[in-house]
Every structure is written in C-alpha cells, then in structure tokens.
PDB file of N, CA and C in Angstrom:
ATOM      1  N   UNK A   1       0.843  -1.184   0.000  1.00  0.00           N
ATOM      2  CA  UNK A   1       0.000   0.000   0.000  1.00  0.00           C
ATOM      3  C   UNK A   1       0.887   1.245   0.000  1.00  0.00           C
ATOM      4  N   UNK A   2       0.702   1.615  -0.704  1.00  0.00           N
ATOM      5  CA  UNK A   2       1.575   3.549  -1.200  1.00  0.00           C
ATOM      6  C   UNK A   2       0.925   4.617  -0.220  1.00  0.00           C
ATOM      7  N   UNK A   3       2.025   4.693   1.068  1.00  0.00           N
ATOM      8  CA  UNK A   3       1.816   5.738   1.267  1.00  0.00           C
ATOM      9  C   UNK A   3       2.589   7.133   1.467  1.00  0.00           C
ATOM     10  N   UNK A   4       1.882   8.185   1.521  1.00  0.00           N
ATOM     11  CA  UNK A   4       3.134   9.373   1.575  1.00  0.00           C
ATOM     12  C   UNK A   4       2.786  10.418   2.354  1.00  0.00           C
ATOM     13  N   UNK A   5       3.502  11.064   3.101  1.00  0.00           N
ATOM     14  CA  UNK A   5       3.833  11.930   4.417  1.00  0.00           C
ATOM     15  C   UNK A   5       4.546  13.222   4.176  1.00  0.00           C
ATOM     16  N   UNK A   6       3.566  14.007   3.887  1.00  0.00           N
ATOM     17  CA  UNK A   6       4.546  15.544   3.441  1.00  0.00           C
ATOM     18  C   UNK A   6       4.526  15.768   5.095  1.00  0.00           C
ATOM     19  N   UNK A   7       5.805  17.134   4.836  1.00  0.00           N
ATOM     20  CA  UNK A   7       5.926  17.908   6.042  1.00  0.00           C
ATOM     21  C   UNK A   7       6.864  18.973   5.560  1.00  0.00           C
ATOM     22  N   UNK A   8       7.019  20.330   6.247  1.00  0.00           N
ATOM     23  CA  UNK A   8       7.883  21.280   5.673  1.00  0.00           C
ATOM     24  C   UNK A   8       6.907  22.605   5.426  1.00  0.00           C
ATOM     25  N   UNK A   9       5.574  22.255   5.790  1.00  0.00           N
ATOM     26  CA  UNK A   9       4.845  23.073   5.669  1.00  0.00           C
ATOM     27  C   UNK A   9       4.867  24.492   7.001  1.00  0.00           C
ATOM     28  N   UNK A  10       4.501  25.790   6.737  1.00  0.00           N
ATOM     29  CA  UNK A  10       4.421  26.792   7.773  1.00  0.00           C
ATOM     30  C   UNK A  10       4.076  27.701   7.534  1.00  0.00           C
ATOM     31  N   UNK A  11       4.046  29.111   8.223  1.00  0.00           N
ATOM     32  CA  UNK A  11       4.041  30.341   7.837  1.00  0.00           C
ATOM     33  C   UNK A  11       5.193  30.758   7.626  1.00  0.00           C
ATOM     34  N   UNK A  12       5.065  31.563   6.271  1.00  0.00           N
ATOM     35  CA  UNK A  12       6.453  32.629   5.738  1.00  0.00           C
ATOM     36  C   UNK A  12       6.044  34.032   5.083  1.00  0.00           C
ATOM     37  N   UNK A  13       6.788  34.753   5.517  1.00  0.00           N
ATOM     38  CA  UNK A  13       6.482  36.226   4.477  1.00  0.00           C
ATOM     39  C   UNK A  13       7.164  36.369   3.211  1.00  0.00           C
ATOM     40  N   UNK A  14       6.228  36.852   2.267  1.00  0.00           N
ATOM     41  CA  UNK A  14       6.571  37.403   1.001  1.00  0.00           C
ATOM     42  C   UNK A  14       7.493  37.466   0.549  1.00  0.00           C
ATOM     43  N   UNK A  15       8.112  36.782  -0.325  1.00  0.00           N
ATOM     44  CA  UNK A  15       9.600  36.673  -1.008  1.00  0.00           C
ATOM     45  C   UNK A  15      10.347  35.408  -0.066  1.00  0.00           C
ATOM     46  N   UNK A  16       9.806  35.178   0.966  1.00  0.00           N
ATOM     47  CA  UNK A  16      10.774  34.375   1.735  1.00  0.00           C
ATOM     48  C   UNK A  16      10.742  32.621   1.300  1.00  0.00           C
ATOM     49  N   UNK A  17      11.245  31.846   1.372  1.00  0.00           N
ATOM     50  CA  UNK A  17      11.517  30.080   0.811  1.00  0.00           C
ATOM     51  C   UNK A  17      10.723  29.137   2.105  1.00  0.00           C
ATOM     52  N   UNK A  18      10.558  27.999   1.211  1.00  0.00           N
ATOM     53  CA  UNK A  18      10.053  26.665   2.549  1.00  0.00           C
ATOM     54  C   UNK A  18      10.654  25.722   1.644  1.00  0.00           C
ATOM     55  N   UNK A  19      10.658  24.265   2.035  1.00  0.00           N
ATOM     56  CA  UNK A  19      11.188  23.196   1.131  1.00  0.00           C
ATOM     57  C   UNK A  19      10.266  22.181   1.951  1.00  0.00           C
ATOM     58  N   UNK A  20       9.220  21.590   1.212  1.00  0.00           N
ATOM     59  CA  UNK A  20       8.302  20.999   1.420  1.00  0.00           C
ATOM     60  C   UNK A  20       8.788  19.515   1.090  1.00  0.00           C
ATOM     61  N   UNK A  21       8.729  18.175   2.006  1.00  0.00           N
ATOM     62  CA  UNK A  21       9.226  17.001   1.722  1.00  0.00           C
ATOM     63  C   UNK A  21       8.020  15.772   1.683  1.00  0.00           C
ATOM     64  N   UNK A  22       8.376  14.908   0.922  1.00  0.00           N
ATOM     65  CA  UNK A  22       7.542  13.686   0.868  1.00  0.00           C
ATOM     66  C   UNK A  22       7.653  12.594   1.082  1.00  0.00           C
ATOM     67  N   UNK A  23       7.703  11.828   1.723  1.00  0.00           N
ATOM     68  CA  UNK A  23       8.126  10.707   2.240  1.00  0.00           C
ATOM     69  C   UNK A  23       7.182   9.178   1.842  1.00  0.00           C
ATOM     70  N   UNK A  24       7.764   8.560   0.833  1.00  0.00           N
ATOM     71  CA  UNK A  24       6.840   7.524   0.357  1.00  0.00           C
ATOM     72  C   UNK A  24       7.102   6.305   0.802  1.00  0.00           C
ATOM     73  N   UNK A  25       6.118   5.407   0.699  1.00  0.00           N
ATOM     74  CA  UNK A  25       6.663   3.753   1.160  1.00  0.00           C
ATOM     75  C   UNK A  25       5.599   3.226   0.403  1.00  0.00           C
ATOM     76  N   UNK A  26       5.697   1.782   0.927  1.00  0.00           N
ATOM     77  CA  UNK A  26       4.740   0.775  -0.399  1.00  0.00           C
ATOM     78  C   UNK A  26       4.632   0.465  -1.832  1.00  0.00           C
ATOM     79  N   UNK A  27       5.944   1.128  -2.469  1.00  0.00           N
ATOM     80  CA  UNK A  27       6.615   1.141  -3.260  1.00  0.00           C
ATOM     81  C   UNK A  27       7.583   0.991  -3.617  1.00  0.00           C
ATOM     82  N   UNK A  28       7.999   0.329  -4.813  1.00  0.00           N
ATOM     83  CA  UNK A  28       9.795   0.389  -5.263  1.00  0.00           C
ATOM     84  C   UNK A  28       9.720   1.726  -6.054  1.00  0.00           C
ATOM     85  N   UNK A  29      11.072   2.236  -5.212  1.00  0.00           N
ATOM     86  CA  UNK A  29      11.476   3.692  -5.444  1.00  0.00           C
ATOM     87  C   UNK A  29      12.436   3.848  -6.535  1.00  0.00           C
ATOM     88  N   UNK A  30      11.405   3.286  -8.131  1.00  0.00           N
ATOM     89  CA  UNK A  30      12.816   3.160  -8.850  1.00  0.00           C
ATOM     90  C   UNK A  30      11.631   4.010  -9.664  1.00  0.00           C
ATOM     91  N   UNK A  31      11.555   3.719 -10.993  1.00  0.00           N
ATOM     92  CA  UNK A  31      10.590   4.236 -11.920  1.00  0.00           C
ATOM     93  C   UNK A  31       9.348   4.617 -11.238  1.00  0.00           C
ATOM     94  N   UNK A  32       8.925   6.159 -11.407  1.00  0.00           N
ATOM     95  CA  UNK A  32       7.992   6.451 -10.895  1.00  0.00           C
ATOM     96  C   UNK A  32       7.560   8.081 -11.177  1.00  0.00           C
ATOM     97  N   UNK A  33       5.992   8.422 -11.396  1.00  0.00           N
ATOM     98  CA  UNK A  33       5.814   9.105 -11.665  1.00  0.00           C
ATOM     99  C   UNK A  33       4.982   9.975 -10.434  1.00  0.00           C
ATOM    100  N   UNK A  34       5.748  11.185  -9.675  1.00  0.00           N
ATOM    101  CA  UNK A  34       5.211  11.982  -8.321  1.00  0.00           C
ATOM    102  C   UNK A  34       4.752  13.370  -8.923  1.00  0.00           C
ATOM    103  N   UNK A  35       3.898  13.657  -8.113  1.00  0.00           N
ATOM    104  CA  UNK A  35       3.464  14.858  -8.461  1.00  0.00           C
ATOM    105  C   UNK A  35       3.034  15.642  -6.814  1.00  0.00           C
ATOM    106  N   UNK A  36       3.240  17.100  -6.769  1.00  0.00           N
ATOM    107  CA  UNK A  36       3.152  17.937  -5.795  1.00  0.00           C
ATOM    108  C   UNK A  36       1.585  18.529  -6.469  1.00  0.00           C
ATOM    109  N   UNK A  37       0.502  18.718  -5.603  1.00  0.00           N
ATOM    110  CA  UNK A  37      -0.600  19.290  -6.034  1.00  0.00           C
ATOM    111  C   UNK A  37      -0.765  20.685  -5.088  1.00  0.00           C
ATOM    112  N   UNK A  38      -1.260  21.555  -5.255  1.00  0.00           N
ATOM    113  CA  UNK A  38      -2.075  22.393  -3.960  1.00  0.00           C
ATOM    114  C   UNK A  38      -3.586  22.719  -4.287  1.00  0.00           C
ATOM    115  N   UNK A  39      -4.085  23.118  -3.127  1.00  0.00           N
ATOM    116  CA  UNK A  39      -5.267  23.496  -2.946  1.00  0.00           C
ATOM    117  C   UNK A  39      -5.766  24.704  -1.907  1.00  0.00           C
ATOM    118  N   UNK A  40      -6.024  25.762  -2.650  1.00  0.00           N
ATOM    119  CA  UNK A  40      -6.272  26.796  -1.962  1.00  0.00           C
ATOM    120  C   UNK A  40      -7.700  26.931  -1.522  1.00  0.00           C
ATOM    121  N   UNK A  41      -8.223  27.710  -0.235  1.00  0.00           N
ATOM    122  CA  UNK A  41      -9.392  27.795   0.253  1.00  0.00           C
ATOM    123  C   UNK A  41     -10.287  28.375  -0.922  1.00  0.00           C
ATOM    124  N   UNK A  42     -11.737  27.250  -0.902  1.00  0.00           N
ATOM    125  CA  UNK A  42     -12.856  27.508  -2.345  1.00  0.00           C
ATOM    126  C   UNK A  42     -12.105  27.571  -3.845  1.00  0.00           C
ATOM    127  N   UNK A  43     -10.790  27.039  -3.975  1.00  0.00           N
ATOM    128  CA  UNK A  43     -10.614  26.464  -5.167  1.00  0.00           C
ATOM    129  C   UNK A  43     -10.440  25.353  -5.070  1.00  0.00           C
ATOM    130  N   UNK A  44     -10.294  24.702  -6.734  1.00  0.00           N
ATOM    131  CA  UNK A  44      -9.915  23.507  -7.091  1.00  0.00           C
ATOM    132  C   UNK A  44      -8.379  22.989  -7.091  1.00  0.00           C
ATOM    133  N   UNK A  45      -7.952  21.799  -6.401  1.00  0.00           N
ATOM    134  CA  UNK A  45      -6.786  21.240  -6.413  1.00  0.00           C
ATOM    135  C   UNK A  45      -6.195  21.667  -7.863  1.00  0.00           C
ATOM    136  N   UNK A  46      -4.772  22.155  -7.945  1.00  0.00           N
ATOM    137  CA  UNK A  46      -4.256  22.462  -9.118  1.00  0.00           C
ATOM    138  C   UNK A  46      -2.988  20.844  -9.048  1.00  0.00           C
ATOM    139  N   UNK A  47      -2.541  21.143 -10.305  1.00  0.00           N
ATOM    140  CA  UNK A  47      -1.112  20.274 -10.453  1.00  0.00           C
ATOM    141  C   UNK A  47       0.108  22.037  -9.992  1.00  0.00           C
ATOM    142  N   UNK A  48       1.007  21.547  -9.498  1.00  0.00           N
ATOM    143  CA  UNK A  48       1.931  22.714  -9.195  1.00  0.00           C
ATOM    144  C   UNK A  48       3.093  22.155  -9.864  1.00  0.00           C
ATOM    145  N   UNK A  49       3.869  20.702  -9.822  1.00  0.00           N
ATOM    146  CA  UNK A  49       4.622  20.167 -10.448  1.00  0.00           C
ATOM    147  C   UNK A  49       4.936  18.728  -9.885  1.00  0.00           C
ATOM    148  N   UNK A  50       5.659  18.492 -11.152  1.00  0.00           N
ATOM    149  CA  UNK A  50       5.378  16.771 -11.625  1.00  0.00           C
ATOM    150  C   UNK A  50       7.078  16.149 -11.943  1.00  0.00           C
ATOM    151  N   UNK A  51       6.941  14.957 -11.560  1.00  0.00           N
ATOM    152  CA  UNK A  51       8.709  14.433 -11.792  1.00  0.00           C
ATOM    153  C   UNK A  51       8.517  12.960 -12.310  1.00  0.00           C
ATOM    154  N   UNK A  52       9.371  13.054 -13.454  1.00  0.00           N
ATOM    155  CA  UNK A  52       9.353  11.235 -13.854  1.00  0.00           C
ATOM    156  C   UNK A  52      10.728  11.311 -13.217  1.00  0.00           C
ATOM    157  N   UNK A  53      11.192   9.929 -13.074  1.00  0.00           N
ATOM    158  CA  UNK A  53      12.114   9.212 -12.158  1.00  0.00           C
ATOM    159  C   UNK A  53      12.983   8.681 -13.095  1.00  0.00           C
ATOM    160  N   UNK A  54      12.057   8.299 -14.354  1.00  0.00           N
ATOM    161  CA  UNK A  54      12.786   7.167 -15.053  1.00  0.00           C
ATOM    162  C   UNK A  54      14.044   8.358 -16.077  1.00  0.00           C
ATOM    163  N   UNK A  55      13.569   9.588 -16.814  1.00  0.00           N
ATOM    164  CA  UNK A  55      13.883  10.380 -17.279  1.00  0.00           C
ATOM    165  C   UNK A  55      14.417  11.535 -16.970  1.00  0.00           C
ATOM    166  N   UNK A  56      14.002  11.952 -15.814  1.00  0.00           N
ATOM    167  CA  UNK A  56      14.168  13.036 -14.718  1.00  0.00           C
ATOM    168  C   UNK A  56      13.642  14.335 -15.322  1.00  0.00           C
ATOM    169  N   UNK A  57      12.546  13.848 -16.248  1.00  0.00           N
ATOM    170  CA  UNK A  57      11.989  15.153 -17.045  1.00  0.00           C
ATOM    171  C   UNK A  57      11.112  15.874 -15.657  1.00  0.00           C
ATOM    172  N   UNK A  58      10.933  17.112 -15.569  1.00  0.00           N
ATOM    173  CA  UNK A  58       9.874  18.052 -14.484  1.00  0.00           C
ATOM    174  C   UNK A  58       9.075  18.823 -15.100  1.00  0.00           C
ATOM    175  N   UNK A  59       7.775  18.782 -14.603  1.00  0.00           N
ATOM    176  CA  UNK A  59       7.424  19.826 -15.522  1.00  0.00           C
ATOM    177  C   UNK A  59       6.738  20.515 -13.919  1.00  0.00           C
ATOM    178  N   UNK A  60       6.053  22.194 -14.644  1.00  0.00           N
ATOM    179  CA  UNK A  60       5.994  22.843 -13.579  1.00  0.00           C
ATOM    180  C   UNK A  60       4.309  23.605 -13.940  1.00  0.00           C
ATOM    181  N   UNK A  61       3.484  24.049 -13.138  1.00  0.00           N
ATOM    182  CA  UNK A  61       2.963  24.860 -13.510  1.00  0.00           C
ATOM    183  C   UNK A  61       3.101  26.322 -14.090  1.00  0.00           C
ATOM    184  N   UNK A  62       2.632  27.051 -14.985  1.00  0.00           N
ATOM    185  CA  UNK A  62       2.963  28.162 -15.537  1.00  0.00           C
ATOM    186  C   UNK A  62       3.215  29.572 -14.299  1.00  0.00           C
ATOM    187  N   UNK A  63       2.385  29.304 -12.607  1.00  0.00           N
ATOM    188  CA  UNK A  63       2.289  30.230 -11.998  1.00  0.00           C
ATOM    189  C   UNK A  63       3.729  30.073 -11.097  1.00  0.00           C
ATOM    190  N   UNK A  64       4.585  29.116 -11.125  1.00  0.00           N
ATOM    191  CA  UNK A  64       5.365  28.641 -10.385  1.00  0.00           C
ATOM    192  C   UNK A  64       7.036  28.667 -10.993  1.00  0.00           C
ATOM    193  N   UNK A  65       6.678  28.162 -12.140  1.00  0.00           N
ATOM    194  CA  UNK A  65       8.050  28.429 -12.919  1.00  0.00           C
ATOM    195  C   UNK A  65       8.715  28.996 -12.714  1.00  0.00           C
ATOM    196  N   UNK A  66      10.028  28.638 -12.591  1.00  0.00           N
ATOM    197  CA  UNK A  66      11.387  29.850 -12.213  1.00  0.00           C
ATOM    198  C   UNK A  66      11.075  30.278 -10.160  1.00  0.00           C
ATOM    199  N   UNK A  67      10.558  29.661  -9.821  1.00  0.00           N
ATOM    200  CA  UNK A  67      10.275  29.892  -8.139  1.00  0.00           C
ATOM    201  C   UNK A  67       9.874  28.607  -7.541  1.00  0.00           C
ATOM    202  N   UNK A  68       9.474  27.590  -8.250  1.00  0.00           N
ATOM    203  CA  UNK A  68       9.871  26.305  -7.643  1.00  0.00           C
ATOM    204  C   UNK A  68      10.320  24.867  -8.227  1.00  0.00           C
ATOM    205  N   UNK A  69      11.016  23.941  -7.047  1.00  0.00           N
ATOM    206  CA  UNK A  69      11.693  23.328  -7.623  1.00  0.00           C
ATOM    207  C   UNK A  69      11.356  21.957  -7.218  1.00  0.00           C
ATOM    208  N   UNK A  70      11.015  20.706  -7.977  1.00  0.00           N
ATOM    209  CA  UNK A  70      10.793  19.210  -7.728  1.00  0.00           C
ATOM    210  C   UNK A  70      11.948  18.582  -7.494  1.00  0.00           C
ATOM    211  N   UNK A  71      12.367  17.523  -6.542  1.00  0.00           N
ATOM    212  CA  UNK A  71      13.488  16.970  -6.698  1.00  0.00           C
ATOM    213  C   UNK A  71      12.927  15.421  -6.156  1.00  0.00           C
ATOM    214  N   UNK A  72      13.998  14.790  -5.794  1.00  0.00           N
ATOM    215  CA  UNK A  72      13.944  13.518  -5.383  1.00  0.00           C
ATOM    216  C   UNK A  72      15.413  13.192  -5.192  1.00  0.00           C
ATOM    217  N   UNK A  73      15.134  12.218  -3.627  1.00  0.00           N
ATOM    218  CA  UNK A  73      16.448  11.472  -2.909  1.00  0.00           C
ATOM    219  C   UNK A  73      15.520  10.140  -3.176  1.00  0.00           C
ATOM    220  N   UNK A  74      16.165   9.422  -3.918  1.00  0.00           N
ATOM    221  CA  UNK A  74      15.902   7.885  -4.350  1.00  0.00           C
ATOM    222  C   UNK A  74      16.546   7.148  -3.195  1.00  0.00           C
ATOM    223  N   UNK A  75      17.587   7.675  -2.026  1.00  0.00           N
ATOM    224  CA  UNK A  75      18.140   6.693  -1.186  1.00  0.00           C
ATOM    225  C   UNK A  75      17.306   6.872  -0.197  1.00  0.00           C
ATOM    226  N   UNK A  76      16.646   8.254   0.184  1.00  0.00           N
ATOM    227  CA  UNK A  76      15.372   8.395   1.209  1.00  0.00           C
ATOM    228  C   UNK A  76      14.132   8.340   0.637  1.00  0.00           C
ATOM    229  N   UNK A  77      14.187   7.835  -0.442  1.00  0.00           N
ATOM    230  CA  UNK A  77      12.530   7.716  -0.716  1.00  0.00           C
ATOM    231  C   UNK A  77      11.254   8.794  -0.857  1.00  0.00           C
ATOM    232  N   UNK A  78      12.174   9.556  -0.766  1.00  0.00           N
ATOM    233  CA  UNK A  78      11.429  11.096  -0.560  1.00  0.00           C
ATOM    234  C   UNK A  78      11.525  11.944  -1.974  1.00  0.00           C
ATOM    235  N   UNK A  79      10.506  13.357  -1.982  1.00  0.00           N
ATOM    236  CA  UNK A  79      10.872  13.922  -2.795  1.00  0.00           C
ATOM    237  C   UNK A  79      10.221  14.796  -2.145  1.00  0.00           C
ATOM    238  N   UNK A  80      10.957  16.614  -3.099  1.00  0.00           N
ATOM    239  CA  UNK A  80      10.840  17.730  -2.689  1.00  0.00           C
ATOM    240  C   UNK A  80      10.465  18.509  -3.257  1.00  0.00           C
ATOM    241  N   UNK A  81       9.648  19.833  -2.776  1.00  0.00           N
ATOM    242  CA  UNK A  81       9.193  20.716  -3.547  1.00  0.00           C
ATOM    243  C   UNK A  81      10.053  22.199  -2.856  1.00  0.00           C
ATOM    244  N   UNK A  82      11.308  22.498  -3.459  1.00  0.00           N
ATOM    245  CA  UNK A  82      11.858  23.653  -3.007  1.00  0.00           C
ATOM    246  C   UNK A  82      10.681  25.045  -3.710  1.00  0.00           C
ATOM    247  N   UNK A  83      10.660  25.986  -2.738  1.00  0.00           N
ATOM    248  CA  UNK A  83       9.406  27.256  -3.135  1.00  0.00           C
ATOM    249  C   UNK A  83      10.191  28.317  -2.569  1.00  0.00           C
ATOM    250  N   UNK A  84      10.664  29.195  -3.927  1.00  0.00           N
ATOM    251  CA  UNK A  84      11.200  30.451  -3.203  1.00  0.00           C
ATOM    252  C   UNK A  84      10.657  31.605  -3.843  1.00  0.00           C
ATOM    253  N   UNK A  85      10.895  32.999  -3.664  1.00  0.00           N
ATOM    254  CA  UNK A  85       9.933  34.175  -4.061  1.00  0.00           C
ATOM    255  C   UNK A  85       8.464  33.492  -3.836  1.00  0.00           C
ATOM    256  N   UNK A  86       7.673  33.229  -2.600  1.00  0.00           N
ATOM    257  CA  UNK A  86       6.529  32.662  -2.472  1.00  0.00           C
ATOM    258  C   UNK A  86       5.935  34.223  -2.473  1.00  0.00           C
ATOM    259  N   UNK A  87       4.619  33.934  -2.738  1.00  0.00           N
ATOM    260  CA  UNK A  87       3.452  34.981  -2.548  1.00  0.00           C
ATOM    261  C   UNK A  87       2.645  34.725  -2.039  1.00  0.00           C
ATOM    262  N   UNK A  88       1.617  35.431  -1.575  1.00  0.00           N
ATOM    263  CA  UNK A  88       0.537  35.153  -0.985  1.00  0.00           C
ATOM    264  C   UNK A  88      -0.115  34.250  -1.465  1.00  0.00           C
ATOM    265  N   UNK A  89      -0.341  34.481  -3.111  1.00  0.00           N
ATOM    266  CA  UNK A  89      -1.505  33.436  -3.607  1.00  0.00           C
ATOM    267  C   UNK A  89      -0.572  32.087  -3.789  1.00  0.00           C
ATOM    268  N   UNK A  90       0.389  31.973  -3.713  1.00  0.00           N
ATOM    269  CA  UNK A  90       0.639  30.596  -3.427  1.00  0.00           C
ATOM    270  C   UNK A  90       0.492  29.954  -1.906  1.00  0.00           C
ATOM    271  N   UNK A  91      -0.890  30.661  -0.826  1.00  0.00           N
ATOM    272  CA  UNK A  91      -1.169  29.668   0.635  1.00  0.00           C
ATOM    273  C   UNK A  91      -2.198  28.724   0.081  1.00  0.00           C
ATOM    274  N   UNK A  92      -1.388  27.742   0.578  1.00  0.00           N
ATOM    275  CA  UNK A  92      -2.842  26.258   0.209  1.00  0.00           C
ATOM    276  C   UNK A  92      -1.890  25.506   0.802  1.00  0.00           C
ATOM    277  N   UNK A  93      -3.424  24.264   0.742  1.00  0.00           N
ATOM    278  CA  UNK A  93      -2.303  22.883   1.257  1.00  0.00           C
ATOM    279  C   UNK A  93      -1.945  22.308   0.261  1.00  0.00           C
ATOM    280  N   UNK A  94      -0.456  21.735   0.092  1.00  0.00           N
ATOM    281  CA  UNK A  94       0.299  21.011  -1.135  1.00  0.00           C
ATOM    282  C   UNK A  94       0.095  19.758  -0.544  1.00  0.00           C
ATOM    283  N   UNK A  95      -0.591  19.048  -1.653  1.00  0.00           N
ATOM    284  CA  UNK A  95       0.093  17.367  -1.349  1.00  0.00           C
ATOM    285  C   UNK A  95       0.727  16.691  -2.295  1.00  0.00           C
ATOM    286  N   UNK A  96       1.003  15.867  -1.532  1.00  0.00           N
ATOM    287  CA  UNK A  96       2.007  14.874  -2.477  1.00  0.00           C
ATOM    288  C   UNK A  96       1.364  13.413  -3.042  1.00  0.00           C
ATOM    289  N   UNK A  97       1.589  13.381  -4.377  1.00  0.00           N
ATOM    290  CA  UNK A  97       0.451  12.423  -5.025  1.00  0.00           C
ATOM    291  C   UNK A  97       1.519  11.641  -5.665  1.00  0.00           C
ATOM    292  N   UNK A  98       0.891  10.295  -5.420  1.00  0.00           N
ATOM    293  CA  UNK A  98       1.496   9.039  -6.491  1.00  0.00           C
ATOM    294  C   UNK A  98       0.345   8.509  -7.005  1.00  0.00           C
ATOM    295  N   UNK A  99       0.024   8.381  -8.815  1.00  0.00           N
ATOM    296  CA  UNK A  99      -1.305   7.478  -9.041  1.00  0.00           C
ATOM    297  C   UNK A  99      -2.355   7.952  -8.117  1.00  0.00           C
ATOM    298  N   UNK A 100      -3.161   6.791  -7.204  1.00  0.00           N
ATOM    299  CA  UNK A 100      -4.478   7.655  -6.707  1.00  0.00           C
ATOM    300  C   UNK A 100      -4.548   7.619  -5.284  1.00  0.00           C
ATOM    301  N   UNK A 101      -2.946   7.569  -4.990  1.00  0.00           N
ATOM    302  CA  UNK A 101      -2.461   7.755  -3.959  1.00  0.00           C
ATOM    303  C   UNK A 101      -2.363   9.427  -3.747  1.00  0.00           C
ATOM    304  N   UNK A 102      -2.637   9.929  -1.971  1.00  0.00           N
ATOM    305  CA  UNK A 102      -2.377  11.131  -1.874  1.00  0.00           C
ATOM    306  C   UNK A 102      -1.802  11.252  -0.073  1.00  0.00           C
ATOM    307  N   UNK A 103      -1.081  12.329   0.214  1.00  0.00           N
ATOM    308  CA  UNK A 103      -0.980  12.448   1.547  1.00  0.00           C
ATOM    309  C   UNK A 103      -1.781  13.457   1.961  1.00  0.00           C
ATOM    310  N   UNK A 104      -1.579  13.641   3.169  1.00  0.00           N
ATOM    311  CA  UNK A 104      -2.363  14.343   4.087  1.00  0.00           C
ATOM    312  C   UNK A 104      -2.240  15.851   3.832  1.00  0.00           C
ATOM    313  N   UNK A 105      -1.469  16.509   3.164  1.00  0.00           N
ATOM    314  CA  UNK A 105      -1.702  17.919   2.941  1.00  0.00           C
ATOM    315  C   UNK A 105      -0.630  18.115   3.830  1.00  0.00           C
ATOM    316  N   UNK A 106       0.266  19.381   3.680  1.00  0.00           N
ATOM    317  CA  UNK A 106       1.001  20.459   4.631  1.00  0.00           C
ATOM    318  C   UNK A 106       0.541  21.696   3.995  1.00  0.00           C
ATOM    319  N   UNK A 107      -0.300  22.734   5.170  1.00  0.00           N
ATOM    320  CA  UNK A 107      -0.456  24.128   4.913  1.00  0.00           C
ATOM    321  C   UNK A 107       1.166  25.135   4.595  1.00  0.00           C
ATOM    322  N   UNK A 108       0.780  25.845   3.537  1.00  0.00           N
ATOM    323  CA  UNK A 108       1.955  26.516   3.324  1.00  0.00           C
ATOM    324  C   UNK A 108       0.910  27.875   3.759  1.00  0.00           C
ATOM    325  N   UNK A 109       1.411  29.132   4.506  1.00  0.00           N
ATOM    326  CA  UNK A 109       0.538  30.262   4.469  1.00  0.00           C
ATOM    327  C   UNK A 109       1.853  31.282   4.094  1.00  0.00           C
ATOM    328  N   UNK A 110       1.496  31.992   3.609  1.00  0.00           N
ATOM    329  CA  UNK A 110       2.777  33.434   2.854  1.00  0.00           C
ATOM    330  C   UNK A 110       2.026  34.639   3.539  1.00  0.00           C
ATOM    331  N   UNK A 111       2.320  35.115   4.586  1.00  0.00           N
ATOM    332  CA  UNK A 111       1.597  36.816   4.735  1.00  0.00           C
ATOM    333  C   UNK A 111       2.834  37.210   5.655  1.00  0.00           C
ATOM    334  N   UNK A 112       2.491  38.507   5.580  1.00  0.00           N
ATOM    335  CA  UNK A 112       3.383  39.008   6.620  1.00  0.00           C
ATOM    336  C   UNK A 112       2.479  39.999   7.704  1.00  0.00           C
TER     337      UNK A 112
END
C-alpha cells in the first residue's frame, strides 16, 4: 500500500523560501511518476509540479516556474518541492500524489 507523508509546511512572508518534503513507502522507489498538487481555500486542487524518475523530465505549472523546484532522494525515498519568491496566492495545502495515492496535505501560508 503507497503511502506518503509531506511535512515542511508553515508560515512565511513574502519573497521568503520553505522546502516541502515527501516521504513515500509501499513502493519500489525506482521508476515512478510523483506529483506535488495544492489546494487553496474555495478552489480547485491544481497540479503545481510533476517528476518522472525514469527520465528526470519536471514539468511545472505556468504560476510557479522559475520559483519552484521538484526533486527527489531515491536513497530516502522522498521527494521535494523547493518554493522560493513565495506569494501570498501561493497559501494552500500542497500534497504529495502518487497514481491515486495522496498524503495528508502540509499548509503553506505566505503573509506578513
């Protein structure tokens, strides 16, 4: 059973960074396709960005580009969503998705 455990989530002000982590199991951590989602209050879950494993292709959403970053430690099983120049409209909860697997959400909030 696939599961995954973000954390890294908090409050930060405007312009300032977080590095949001994912922690998966129930899986072989070889070929694999992860994705970071968020969801802001009365919207719809977006895709924010996406990582193949096998290729190491990333792709990103258009609002995010150039301010955040997908990674992956294949020896911890984990993967990351580095977020810097954050803004306000990027507060939601991000989760971390495999297939129709999802974790529990970490609130990111940006105000000052």
């Amino acid at each position: 059973q696939v599961q995954l455990v973000e954390s890294g989530g908090g409050l930060v002000q405007p312009g300032g960074s977080l590095r949001l982590s994912c922690a998966a199991s129930g899986f072989t951590f070889g070929n694999y396709y992860m994705s970071w989602y968020r969801q802001a209050p009365g919207k719809e879950r977006e895709l924010v960005a996406s990582l193949y494993s096998g290729n190491g292709i990333t792709r990103y959403a258009d609002s995010v580009k150039g301010r955040f970053t997908i990674s992956r430690d294949n020896a911890k099983n984990t993967i990351y969503l580095q977020m810097s120049s954050l803004k306000p409209e990027d507060t939601a909860v991000y989760y971390c998705n495999k297939g129709s697997a999802w974790g529990q959400g970490t609130q990111v909030t940006v105000s000052s």
